[in-house]
N, C-alpha and C. Protein backbone atom coordinates (compact mmCIF):
# COMPACT_ATOMS: atom_id res chain seq x y z
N UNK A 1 49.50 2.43 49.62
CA UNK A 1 48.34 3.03 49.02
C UNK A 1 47.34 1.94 48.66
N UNK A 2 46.05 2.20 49.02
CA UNK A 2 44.90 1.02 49.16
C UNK A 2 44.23 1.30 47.49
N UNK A 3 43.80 0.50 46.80
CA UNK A 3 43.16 0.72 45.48
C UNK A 3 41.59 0.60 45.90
N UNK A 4 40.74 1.19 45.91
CA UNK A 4 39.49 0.87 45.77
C UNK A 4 38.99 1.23 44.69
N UNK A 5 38.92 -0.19 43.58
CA UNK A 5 38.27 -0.13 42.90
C UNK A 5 37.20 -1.34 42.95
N UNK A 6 35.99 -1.44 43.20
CA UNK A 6 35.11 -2.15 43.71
C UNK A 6 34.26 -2.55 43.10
N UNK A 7 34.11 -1.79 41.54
CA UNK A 7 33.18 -2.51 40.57
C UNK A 7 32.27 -1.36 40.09
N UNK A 8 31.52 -1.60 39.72
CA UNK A 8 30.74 -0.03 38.75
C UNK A 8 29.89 0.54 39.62
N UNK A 9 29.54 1.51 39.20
CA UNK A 9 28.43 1.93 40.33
C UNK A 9 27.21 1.95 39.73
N UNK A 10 26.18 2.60 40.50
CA UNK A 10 24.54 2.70 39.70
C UNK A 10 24.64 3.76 38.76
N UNK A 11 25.11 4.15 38.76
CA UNK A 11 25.30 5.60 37.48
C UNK A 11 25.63 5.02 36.51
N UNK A 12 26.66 4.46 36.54
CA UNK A 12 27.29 3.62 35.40
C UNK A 12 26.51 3.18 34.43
N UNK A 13 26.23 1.57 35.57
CA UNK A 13 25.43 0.69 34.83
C UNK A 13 23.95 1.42 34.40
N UNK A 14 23.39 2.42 34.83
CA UNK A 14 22.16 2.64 34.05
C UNK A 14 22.60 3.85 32.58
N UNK A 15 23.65 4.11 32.21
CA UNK A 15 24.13 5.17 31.20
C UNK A 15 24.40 4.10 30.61
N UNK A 16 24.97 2.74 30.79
CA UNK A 16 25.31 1.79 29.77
C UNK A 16 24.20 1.24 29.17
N UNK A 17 22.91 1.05 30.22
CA UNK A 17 21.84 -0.02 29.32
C UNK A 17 20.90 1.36 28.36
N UNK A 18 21.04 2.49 28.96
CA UNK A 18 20.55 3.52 27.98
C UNK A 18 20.96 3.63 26.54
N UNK A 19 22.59 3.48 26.56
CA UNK A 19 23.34 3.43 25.13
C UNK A 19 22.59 2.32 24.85
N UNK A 20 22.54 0.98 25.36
CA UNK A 20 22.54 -0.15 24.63
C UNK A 20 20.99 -0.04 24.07
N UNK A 21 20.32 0.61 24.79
CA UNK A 21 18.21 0.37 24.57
C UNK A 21 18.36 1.24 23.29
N UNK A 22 19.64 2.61 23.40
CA UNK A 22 19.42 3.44 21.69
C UNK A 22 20.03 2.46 20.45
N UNK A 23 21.09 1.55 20.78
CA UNK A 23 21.36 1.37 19.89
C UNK A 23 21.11 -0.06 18.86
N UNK A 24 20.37 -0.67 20.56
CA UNK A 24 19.38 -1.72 19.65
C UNK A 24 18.35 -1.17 18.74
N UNK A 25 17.67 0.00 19.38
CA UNK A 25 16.44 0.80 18.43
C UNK A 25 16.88 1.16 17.37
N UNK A 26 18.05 1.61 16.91
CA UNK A 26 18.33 2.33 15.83
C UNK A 26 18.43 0.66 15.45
N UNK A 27 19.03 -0.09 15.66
CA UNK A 27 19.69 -1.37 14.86
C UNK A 27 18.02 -2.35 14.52
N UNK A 28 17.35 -2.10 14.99
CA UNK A 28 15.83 -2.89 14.74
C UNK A 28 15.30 -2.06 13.39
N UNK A 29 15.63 -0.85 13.85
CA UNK A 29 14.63 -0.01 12.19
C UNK A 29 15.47 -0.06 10.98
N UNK A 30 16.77 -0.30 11.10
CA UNK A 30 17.76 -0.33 9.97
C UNK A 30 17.12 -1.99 9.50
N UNK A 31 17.64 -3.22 10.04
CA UNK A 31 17.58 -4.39 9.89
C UNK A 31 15.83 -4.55 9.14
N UNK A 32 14.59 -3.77 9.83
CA UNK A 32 13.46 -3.85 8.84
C UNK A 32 13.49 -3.28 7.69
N UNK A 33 14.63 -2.01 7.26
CA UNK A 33 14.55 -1.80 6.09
C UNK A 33 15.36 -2.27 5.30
N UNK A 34 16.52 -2.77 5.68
CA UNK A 34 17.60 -4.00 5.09
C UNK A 34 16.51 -4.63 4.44
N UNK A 35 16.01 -5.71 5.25
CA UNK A 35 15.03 -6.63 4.81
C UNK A 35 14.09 -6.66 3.98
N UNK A 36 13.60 -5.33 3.67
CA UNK A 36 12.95 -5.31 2.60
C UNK A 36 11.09 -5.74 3.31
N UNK A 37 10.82 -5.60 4.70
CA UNK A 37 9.60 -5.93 5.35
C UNK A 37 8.39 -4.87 5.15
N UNK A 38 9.03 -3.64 4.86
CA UNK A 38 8.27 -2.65 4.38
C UNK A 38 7.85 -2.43 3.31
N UNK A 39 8.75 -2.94 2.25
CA UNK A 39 7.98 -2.88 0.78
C UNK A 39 7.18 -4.01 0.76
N UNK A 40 7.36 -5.30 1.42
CA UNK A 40 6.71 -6.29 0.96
C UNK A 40 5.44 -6.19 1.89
N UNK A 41 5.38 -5.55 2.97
CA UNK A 41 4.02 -5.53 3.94
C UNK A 41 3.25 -4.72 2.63
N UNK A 42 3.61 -3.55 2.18
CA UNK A 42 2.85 -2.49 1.63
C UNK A 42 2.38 -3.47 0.17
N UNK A 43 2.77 -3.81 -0.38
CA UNK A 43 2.48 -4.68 -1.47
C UNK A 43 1.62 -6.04 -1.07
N UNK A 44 1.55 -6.61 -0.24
CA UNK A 44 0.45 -7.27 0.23
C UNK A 44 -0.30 -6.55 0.39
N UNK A 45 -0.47 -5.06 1.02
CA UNK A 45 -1.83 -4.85 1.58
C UNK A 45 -2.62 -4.29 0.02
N UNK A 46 -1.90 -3.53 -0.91
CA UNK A 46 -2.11 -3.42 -1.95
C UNK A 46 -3.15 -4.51 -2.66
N UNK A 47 -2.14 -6.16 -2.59
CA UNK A 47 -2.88 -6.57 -3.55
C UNK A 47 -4.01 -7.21 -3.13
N UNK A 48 -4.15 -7.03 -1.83
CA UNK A 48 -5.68 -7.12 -0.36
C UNK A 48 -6.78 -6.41 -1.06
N UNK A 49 -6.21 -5.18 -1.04
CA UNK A 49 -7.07 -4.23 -1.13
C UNK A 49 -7.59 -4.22 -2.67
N UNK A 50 -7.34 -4.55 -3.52
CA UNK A 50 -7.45 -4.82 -5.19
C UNK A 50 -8.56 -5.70 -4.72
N UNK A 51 -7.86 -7.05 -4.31
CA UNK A 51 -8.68 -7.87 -4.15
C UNK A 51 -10.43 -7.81 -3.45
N UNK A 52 -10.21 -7.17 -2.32
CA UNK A 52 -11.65 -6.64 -1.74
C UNK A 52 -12.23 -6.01 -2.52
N UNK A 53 -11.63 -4.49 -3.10
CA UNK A 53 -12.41 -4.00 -4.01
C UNK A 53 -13.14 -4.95 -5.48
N UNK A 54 -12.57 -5.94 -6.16
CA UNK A 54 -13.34 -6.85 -6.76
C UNK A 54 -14.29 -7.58 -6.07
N UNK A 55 -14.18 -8.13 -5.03
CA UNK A 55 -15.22 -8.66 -4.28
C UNK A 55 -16.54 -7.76 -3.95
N UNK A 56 -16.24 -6.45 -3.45
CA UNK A 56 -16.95 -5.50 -3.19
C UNK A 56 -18.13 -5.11 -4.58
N UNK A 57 -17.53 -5.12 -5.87
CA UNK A 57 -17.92 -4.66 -6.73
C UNK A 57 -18.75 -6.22 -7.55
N UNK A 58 -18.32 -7.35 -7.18
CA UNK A 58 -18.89 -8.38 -8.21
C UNK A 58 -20.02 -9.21 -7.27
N UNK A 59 -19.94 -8.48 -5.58
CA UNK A 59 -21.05 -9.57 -5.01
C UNK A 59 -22.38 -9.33 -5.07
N UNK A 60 -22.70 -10.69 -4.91
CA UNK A 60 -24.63 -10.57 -5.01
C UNK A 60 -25.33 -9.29 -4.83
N UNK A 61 -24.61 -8.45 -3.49
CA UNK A 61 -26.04 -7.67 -3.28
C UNK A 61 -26.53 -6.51 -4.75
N UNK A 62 -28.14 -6.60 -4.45
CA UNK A 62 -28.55 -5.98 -5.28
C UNK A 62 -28.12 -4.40 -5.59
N UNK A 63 -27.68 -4.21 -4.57
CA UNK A 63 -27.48 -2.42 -4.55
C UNK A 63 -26.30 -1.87 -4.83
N UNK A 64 -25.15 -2.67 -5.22
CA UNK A 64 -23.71 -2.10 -5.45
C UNK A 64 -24.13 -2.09 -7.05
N UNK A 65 -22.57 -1.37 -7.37
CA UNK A 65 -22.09 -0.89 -8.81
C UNK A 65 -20.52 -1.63 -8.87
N UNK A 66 -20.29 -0.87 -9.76
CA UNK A 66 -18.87 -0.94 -9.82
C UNK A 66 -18.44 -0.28 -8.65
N UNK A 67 -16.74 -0.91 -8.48
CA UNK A 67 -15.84 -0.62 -7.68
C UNK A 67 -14.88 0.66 -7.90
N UNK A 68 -14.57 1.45 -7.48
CA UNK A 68 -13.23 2.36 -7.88
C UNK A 68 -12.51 2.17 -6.79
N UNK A 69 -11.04 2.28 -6.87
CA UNK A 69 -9.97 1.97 -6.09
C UNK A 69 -9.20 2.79 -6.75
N UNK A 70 -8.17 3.38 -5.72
CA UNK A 70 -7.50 4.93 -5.56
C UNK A 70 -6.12 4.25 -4.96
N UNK A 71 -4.91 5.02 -5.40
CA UNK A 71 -3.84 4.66 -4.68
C UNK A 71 -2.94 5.92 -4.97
N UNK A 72 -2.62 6.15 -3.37
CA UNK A 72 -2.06 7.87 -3.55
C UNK A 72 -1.22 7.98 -2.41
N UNK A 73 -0.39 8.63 -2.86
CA UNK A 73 0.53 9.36 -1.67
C UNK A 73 -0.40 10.59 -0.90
N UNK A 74 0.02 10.55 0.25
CA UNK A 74 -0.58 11.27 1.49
C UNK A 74 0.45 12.95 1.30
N UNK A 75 0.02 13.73 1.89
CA UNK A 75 1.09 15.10 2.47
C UNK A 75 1.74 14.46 3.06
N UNK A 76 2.08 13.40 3.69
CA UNK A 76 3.29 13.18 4.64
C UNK A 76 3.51 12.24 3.95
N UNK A 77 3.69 11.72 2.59
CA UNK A 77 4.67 11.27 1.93
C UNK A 77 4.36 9.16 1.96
N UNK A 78 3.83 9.10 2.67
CA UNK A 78 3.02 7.75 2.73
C UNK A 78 2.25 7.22 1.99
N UNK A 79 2.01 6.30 1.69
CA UNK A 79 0.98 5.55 0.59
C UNK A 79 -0.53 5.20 1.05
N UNK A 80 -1.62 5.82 0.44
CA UNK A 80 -2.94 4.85 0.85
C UNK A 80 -3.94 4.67 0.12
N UNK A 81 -4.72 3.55 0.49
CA UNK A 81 -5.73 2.98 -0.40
C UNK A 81 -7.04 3.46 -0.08
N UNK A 82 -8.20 3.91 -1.48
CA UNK A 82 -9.02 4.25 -1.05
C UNK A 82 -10.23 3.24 -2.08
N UNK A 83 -11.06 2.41 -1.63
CA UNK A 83 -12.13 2.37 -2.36
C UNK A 83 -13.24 2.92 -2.17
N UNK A 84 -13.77 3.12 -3.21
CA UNK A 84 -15.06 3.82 -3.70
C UNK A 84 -16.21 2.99 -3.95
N UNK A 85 -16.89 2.74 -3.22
CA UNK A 85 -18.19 1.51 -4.02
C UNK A 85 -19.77 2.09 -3.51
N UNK A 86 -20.73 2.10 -4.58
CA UNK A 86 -21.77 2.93 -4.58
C UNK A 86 -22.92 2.09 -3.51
N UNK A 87 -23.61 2.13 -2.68
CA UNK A 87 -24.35 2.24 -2.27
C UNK A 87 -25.74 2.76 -2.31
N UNK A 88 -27.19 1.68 -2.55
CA UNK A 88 -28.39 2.76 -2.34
C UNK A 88 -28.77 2.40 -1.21
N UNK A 89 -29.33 3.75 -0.94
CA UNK A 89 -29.73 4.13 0.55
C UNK A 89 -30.79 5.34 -0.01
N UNK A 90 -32.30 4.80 0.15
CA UNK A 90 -33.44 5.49 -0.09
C UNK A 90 -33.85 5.70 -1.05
N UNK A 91 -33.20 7.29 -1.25
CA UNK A 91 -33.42 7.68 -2.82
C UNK A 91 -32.62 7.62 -3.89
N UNK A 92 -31.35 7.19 -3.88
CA UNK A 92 -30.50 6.99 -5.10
C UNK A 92 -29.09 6.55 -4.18
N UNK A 93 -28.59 6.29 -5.48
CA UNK A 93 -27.20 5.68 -4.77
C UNK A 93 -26.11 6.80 -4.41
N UNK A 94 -25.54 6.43 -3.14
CA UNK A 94 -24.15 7.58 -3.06
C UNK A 94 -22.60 6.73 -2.84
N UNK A 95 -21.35 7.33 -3.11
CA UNK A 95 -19.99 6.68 -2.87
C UNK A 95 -19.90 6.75 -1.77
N UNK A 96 -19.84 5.59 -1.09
CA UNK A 96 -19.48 5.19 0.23
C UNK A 96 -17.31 4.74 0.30
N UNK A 97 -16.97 5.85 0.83
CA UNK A 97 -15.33 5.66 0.19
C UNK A 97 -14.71 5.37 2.30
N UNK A 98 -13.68 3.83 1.50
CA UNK A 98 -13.09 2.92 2.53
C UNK A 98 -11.41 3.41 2.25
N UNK A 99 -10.75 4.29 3.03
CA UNK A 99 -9.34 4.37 3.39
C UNK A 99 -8.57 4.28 4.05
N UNK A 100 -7.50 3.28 3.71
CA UNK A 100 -6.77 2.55 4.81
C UNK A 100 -4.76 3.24 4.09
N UNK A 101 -4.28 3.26 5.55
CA UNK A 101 -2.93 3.35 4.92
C UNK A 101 -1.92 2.16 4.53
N UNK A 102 -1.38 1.91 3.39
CA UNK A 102 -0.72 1.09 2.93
C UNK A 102 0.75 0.77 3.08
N UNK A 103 1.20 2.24 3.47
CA UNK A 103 2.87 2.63 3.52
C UNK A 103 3.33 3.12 3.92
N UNK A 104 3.87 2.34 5.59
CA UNK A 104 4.20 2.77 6.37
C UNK A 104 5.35 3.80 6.59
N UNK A 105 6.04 3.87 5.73
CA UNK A 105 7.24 4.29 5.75
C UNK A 105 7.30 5.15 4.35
N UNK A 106 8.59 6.59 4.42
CA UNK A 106 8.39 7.10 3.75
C UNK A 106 9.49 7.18 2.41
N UNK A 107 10.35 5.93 2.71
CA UNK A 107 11.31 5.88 1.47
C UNK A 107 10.73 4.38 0.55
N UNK A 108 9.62 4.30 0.96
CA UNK A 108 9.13 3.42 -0.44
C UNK A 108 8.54 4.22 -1.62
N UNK A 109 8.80 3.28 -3.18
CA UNK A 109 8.31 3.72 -4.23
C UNK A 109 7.25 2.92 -4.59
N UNK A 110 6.47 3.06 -5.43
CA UNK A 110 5.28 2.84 -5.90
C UNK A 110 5.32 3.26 -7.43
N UNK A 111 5.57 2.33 -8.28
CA UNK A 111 4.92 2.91 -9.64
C UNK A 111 3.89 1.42 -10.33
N UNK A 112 3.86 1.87 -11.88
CA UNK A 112 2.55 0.72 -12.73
C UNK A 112 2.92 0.93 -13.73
N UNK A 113 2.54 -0.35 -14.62
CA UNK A 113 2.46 -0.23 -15.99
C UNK A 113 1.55 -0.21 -16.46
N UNK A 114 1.09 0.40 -17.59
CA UNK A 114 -0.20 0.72 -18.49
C UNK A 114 0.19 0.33 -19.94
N UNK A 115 -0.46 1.00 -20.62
CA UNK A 115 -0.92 0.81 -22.61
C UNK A 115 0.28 1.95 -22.64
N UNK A 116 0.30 3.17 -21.75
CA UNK A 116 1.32 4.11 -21.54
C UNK A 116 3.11 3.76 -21.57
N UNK A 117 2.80 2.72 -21.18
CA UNK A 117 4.64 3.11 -20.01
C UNK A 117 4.77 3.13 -18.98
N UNK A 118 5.50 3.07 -17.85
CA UNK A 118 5.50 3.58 -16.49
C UNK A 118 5.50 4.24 -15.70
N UNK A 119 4.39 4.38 -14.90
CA UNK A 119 4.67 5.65 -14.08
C UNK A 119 4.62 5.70 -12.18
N UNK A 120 4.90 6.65 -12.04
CA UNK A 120 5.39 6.36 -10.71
C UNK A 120 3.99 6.75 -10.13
N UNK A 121 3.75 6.32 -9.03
CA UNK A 121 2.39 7.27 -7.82
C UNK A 121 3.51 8.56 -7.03
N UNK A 122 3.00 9.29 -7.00
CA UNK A 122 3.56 10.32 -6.39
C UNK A 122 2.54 11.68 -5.66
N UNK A 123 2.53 12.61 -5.37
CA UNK A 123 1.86 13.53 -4.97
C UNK A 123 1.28 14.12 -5.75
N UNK A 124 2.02 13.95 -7.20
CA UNK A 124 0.99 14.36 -8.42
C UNK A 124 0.28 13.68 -9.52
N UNK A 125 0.66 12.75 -8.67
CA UNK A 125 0.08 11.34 -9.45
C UNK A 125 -0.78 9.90 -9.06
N UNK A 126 -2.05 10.43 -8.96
CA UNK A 126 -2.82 8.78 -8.30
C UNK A 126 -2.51 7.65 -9.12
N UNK A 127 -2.77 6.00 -8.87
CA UNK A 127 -3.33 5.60 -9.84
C UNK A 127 -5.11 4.85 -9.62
N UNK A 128 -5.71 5.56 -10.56
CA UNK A 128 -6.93 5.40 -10.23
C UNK A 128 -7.49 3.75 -11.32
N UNK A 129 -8.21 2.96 -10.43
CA UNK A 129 -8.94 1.57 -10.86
C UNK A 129 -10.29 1.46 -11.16
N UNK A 130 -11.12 0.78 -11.63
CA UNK A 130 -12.45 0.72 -11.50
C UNK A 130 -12.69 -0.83 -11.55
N UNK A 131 -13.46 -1.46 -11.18
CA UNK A 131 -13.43 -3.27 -11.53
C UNK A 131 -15.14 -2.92 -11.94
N UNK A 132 -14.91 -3.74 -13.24
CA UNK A 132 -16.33 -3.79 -14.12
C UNK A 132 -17.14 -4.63 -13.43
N UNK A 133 -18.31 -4.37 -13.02
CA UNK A 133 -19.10 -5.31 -11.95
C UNK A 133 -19.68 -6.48 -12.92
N UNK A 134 -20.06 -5.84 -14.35
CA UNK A 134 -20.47 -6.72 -14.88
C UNK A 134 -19.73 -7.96 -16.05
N UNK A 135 -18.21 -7.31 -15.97
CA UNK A 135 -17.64 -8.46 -16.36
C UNK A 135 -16.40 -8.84 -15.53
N UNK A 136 -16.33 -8.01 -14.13
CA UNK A 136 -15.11 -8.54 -13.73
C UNK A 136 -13.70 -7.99 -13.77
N UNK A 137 -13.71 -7.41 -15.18
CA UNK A 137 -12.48 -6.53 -15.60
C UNK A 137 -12.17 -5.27 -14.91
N UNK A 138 -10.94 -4.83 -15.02
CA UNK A 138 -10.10 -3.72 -14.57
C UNK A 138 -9.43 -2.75 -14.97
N UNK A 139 -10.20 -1.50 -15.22
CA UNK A 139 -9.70 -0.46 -16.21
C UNK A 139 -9.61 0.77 -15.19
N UNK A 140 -8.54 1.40 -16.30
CA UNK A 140 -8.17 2.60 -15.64
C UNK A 140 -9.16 3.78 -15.60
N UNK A 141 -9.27 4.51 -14.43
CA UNK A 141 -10.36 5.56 -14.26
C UNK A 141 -10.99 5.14 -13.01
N UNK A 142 -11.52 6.65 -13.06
CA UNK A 142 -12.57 6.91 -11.58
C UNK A 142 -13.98 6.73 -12.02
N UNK A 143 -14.88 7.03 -11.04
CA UNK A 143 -16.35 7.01 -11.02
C UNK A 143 -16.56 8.49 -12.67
N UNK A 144 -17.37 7.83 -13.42
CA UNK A 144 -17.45 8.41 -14.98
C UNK A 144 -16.56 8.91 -15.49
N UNK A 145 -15.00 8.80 -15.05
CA UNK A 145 -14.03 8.47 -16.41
C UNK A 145 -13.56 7.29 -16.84
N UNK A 146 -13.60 6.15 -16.65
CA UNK A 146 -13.62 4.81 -16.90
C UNK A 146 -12.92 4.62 -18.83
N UNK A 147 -11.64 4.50 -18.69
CA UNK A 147 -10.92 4.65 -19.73
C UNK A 147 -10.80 2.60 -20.46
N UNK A 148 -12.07 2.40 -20.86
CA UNK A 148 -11.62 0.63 -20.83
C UNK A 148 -10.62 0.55 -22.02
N UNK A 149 -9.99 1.41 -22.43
CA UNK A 149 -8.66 1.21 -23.72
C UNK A 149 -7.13 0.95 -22.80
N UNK A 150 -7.50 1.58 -21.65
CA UNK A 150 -6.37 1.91 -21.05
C UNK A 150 -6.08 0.24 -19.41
N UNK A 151 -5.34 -0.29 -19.93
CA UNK A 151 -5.23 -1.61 -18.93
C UNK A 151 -3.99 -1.98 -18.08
N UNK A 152 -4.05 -2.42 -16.70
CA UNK A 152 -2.46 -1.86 -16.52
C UNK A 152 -2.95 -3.29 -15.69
N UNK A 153 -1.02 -3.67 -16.52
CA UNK A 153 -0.31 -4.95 -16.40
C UNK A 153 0.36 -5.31 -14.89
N UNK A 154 0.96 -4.21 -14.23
CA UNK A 154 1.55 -4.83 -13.05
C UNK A 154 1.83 -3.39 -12.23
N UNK A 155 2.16 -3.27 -10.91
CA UNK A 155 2.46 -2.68 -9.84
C UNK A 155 3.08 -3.02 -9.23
N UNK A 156 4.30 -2.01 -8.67
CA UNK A 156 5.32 -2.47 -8.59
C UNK A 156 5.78 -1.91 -7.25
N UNK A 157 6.63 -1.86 -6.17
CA UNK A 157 6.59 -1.74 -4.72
C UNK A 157 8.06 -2.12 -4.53
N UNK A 158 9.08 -0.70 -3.85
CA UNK A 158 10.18 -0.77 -3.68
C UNK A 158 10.71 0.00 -2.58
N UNK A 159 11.89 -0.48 -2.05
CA UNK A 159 12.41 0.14 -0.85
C UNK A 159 13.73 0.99 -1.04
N UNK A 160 14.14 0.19 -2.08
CA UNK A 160 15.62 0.39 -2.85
C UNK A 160 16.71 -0.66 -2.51
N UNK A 161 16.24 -1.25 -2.11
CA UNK A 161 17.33 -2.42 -1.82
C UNK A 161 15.87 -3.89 -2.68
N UNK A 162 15.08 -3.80 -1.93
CA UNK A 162 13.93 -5.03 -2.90
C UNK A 162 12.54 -4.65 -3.60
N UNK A 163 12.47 -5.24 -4.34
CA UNK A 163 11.47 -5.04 -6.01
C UNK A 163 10.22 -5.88 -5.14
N UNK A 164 8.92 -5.39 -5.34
CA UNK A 164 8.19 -6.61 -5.36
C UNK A 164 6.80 -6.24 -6.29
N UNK A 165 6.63 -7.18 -6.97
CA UNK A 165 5.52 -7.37 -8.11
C UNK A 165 4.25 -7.77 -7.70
N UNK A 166 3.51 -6.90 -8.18
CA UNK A 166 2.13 -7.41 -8.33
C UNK A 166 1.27 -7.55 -9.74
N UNK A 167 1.29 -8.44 -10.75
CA UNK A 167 0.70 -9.08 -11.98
C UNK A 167 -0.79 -8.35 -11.70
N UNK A 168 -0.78 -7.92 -12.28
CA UNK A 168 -2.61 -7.64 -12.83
C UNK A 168 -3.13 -8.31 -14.31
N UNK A 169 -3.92 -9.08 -14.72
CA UNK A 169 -4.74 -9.70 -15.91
C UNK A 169 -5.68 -9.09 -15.86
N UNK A 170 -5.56 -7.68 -16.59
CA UNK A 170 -6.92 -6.76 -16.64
C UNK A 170 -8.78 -7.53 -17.07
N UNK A 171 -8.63 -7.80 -18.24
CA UNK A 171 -9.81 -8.55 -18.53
C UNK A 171 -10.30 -9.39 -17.82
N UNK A 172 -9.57 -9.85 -16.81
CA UNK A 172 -10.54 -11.15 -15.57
C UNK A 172 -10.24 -10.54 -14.26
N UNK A 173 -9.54 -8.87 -14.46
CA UNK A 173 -9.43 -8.65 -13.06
C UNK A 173 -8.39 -9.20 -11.85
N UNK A 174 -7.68 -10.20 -11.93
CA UNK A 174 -7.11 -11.03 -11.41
C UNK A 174 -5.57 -10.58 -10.86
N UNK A 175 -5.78 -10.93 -9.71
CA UNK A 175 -3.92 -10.11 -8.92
C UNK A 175 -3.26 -11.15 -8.46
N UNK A 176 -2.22 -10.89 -9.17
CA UNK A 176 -1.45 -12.02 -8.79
C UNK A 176 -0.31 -11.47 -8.21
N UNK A 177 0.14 -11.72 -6.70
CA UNK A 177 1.35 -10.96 -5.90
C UNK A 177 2.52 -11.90 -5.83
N UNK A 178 3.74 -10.88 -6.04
CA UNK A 178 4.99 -11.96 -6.02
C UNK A 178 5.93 -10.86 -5.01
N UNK A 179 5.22 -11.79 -3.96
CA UNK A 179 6.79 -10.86 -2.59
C UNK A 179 6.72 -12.11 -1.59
């Protein structure tokens, strides 16, 4: 009796590199959230976006105001940034509003500290900024609720496996990111 066994065939070998292409994919999206690359991307762009919005609100041109900056969960559970900065154009000024998404992914947390306590961002919960054009500072509130009693110390950005901080110094405005 003759054995022919001759080696794999084309069927084979293409059902094997299929397993292997799924199970590198699954093993690439686990290993970015191991890592903790998603909370810390989203927390940079955060403290980007802080940052622009002060720039936005303290530069030369004659025609801006203050800044407002928005940070909110989406319907699909994602994080994004919105600033608000006034513009004149003709006859009076209008909010010219800049939104970008922050969070890519949908098992990150997001909360802040205030004069309050902590609270989380969630679907029922923004946290809304304003940067004082004329001194720089950073109080809580939107375009004419502007709460300057109310000052929040840090923001905070998690995956559940890593923490990452972002320092706010309300009175000079100033972000300081630790990821």
């Amino acid at each position: 009796m003759k054995n022919k066994n001759a080696g794999f065939s084309l069927i084979e070998l293409i059902v094997v590199i299929a397993v292997m292409v799924v199970v590198v994919g699954i093993g690439a999206t686990w290993i970015g959230n191991i890592s903790g690359y998603r909370a810390r991307e989203c927390a940079g762009k955060v403290a980007s976006s802080l940052n622009g919005a002060k720039i936005k609100s303290l530069s030369k041109q004659q025609n801006t105001g203050d800044a407002y900056w928005e940070l909110k969960m989406g319907s699909d559970g994602k994080y994004y940034v919105s600033t608000y900065y006034p513009e004149y154009s003709g006859g009076g000024y209008s909010l010219i509003e800049e939104t970008s998404k922050v969070g890519k992914t949908s098992n990150l947390r997001v909360s802040y500290t205030d004069a309050d306590g902590d609270h989380n961002v969630d679907a029922s919960n923004s946290l809304k900024l304003c940067y004082d054009r004329s001194t720089g500072a950073l109080y809580e509130g939107s375009a004419g609720t502007v709460d300057k009693t109310k000052n929040i110390s840090e923001i905070r950005v998690s995956n559940g496996t890593r923490n990452y901080k972002i320092e706010i110094i309300a009175k000079t405005g100033k972000v300081i990111g630790k990821y």
